[in-house]
N, C-alpha and C. Protein backbone atom coordinates (compact mmCIF):
# COMPACT_ATOMS: atom_id res chain seq x y z
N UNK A 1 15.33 9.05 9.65
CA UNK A 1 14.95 9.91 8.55
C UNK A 1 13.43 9.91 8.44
N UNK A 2 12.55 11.25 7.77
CA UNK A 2 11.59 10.95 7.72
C UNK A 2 11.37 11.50 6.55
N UNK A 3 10.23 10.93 5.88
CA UNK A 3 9.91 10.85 4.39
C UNK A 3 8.01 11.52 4.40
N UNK A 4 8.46 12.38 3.54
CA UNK A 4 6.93 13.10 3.31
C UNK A 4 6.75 12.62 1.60
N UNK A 5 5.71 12.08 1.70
CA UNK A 5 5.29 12.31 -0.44
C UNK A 5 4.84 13.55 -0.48
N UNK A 6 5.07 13.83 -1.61
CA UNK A 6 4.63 14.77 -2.49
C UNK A 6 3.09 14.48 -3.29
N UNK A 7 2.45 15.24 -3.29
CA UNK A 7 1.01 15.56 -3.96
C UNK A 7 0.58 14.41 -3.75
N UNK A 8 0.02 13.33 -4.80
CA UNK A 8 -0.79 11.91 -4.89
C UNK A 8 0.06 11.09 -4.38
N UNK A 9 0.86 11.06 -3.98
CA UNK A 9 1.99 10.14 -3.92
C UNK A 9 1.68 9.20 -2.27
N UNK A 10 1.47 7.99 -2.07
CA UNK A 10 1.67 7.54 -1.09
C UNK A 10 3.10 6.52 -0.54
N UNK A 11 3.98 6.53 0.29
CA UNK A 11 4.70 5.52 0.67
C UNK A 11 4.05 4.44 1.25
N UNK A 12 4.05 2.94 0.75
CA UNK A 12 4.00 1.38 1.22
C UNK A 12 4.70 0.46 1.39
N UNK A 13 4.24 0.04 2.55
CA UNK A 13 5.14 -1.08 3.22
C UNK A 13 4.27 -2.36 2.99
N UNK A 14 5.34 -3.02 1.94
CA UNK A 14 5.08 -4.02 1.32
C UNK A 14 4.18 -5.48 2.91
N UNK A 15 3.10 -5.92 3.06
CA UNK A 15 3.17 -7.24 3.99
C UNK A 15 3.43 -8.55 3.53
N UNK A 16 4.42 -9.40 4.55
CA UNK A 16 4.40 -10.27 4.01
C UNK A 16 4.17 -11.38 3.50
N UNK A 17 4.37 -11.87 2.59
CA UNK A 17 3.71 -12.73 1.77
C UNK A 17 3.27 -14.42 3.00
N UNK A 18 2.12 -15.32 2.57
CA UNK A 18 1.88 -16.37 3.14
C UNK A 18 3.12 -17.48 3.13
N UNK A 19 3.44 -18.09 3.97
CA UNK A 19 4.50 -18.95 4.08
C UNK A 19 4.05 -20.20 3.83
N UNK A 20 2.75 -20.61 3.98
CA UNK A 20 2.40 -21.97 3.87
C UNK A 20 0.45 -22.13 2.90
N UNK A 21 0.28 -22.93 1.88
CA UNK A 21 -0.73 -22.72 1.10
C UNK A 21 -1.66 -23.21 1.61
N UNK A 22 -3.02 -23.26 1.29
CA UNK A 22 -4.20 -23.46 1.74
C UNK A 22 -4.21 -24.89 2.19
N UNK A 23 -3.58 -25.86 1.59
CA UNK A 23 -3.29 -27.48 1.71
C UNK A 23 -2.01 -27.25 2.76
N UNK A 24 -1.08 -26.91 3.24
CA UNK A 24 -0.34 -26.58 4.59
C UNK A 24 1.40 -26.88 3.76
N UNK A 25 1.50 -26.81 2.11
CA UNK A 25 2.46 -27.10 1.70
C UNK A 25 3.83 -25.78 1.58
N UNK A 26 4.50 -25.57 2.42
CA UNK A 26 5.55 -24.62 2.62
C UNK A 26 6.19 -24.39 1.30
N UNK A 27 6.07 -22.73 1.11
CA UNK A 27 6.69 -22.32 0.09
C UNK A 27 7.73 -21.53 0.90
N UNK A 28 8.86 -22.08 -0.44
CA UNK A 28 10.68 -21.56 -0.05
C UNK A 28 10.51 -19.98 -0.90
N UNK A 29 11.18 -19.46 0.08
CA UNK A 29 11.51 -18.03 -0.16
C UNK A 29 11.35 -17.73 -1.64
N UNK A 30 12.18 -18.72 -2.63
CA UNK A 30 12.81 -18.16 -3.83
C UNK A 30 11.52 -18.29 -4.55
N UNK A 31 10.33 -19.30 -4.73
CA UNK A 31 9.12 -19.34 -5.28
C UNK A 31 8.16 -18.26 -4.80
N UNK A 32 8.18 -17.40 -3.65
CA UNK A 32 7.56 -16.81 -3.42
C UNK A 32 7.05 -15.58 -4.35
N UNK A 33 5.65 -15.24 -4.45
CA UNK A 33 5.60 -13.91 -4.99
C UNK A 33 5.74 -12.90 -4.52
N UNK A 34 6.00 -11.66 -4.60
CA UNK A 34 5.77 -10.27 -4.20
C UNK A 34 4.64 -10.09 -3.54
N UNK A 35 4.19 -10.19 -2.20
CA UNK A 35 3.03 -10.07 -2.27
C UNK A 35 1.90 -8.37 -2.66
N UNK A 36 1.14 -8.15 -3.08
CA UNK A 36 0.15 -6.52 -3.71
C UNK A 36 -0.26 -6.59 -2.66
N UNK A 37 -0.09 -6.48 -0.86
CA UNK A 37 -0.63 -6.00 -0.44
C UNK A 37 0.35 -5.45 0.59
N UNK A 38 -0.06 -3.68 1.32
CA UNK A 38 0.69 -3.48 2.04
C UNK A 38 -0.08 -2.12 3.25
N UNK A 39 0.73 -1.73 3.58
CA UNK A 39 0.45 -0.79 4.31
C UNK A 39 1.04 0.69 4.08
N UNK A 40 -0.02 1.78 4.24
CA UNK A 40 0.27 2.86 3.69
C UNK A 40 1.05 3.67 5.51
N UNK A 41 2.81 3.67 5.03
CA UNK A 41 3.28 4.54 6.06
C UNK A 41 3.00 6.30 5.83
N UNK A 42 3.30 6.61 4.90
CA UNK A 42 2.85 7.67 4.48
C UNK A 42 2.07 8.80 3.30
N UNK A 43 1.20 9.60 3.47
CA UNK A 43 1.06 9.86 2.33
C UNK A 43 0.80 11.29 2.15
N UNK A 44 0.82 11.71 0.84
CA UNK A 44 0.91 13.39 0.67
C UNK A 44 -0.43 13.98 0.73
N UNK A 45 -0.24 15.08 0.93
CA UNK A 45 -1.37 15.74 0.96
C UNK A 45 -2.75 15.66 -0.18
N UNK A 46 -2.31 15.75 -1.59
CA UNK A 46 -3.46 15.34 -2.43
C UNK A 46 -2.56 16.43 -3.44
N UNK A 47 -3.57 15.82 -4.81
CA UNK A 47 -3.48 16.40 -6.22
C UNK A 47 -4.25 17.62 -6.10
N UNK A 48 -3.90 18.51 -7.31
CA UNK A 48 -4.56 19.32 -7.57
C UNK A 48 -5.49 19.50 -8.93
N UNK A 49 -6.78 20.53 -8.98
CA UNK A 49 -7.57 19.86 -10.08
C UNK A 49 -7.01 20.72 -11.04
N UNK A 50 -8.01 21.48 -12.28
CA UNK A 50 -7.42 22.52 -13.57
C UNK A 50 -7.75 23.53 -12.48
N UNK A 51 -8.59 23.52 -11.46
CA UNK A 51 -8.68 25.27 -10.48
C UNK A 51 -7.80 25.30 -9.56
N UNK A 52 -6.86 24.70 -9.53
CA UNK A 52 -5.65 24.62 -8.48
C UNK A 52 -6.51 24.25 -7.27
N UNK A 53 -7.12 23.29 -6.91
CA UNK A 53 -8.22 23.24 -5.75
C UNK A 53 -7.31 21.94 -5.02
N UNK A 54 -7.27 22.01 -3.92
CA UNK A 54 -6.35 20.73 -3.47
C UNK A 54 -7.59 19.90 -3.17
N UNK A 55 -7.58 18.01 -3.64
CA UNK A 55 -8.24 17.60 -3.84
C UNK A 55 -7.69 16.28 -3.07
N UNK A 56 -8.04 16.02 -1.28
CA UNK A 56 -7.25 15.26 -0.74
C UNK A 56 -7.19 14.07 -0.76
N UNK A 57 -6.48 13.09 -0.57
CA UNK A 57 -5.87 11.29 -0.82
C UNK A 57 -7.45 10.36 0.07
N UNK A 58 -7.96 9.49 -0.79
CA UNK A 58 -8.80 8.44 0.32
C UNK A 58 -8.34 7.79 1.17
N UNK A 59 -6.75 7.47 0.89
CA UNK A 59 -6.44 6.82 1.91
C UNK A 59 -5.52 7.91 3.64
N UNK A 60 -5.11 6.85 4.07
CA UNK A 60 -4.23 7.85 5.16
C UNK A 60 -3.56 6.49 5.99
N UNK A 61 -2.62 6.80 6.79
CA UNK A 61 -1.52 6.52 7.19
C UNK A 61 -2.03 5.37 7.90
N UNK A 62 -1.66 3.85 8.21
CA UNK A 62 -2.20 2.74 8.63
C UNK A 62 -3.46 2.08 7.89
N UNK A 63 -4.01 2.38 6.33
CA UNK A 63 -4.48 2.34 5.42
C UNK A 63 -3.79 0.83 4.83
N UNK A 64 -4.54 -0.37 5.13
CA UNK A 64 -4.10 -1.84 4.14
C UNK A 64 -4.49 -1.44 3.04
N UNK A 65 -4.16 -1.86 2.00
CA UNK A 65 -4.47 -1.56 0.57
C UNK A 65 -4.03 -2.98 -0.47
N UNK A 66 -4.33 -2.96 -1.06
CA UNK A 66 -4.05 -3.61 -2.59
C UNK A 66 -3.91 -3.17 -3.49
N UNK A 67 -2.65 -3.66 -4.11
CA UNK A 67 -2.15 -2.93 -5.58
C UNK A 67 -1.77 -3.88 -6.39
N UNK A 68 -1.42 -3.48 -7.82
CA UNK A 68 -0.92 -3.96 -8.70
C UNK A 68 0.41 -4.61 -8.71
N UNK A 69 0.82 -5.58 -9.50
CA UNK A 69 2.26 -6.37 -9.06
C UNK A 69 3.14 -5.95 -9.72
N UNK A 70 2.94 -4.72 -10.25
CA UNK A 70 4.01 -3.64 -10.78
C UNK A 70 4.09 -2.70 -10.84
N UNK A 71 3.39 -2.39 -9.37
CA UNK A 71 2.74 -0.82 -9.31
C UNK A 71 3.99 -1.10 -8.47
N UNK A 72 4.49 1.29 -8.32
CA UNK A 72 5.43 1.71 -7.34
C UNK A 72 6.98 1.62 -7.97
N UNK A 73 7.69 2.61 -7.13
CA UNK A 73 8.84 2.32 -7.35
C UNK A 73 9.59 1.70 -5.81
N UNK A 74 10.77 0.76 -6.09
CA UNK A 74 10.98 0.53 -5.19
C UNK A 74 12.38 1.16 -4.44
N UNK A 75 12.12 1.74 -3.34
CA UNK A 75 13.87 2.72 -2.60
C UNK A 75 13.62 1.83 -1.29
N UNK A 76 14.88 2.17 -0.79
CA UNK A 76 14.65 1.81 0.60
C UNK A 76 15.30 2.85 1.50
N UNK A 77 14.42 2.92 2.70
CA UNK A 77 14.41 3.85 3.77
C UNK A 77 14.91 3.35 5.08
N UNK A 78 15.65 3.92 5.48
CA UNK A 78 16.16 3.40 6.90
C UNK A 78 16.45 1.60 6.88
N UNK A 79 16.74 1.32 5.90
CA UNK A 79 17.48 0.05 5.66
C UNK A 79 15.20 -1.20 5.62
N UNK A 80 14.94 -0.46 5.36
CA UNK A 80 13.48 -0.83 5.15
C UNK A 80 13.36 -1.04 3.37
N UNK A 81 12.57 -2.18 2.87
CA UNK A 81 11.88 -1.76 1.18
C UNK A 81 10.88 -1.34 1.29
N UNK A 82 10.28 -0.38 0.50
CA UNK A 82 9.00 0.20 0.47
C UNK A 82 9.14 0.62 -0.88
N UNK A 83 7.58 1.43 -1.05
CA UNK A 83 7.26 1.23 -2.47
C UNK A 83 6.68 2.99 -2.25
N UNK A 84 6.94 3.61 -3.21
CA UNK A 84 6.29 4.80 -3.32
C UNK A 84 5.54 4.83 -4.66
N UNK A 85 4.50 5.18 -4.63
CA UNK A 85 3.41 4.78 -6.18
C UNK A 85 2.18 5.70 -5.51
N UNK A 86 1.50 6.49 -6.92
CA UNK A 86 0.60 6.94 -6.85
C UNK A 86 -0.62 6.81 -6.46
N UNK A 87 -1.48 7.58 -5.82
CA UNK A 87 -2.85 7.18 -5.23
C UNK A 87 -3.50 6.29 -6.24
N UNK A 88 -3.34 6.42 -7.45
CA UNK A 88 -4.39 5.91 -8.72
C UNK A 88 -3.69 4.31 -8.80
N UNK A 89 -2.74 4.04 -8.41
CA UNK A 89 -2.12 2.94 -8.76
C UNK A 89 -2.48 1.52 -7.49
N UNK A 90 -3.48 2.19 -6.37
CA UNK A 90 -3.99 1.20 -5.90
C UNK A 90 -5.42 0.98 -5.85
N UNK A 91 -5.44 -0.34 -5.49
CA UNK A 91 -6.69 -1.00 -6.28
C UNK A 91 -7.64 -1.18 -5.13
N UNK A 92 -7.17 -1.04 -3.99
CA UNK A 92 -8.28 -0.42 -3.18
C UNK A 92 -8.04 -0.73 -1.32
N UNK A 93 -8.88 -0.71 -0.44
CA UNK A 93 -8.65 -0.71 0.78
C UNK A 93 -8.92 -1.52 1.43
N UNK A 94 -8.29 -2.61 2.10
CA UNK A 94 -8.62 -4.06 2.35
C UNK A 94 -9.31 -3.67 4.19
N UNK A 95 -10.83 -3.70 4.60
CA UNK A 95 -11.14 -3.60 5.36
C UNK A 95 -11.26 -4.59 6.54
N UNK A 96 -11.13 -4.36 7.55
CA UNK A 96 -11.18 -5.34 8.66
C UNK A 96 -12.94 -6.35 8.51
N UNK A 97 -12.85 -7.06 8.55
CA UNK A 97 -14.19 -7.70 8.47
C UNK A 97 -14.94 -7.87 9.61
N UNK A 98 -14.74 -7.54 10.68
CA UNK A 98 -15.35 -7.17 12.25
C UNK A 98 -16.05 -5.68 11.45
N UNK A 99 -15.62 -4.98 11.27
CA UNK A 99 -16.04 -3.90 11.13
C UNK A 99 -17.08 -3.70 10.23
N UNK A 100 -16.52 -4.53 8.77
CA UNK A 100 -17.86 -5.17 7.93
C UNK A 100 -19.17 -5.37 8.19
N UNK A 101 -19.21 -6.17 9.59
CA UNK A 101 -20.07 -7.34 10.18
C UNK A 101 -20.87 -5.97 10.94
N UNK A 102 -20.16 -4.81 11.45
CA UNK A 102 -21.34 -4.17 12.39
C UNK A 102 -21.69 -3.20 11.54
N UNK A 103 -21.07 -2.92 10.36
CA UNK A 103 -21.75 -1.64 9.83
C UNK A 103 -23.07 -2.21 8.92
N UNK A 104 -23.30 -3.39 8.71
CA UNK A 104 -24.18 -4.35 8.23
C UNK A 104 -25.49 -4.36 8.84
């Protein structure tokens, strides 16, 4: 199946959460949090303004991101969880830090 959003709307694929803490102490599944960060599989074309002007998404498809821990709704697709939630509802674009380092 394939899934298009509509207007602001992006689909995310939740990543998953760390298995072991900074001290190397293994956390069990059931303590785990949700982790806010994921990957954008798809997203819609963009909102429109009061001039009907299409006004397109910052992000795009292979887009890491960070969001809120109650942002999105959650469906699942092709036996997948993902999160569909509005462009405004993430908190921003988690950049590769190689890339950081040369645009510097």
């Amino acid at each position: 199946m394939h899934f298009r959003p509509l207007h602001d709307r992006v689909l995310v694929r939740r990543l998953d959460a760390e298995e072991k803490t900074a001290g190397g102490i293994i956390i069990p599944d059931t303590a785990k949090e949700k982790p806010q960060e994921g990957e954008i599989i798809a997203a819609g074309p963009g909102a429109r303004n009061e001039q009907g002007q299409l006004i397109p998404l910052d992000v795009k498809a292979g887009d890491r991101v960070l969001f809120g821990k109650w942002s999105g709704t959650e469906v699942k697709i092709d036996g997948q969880d993902l999160l569909i939630m509005k462009e405004s509802d993430l908190l921003g674009v988690v950049e590769d830090s190689g890339k950081l380092k040369k645009a510097a």
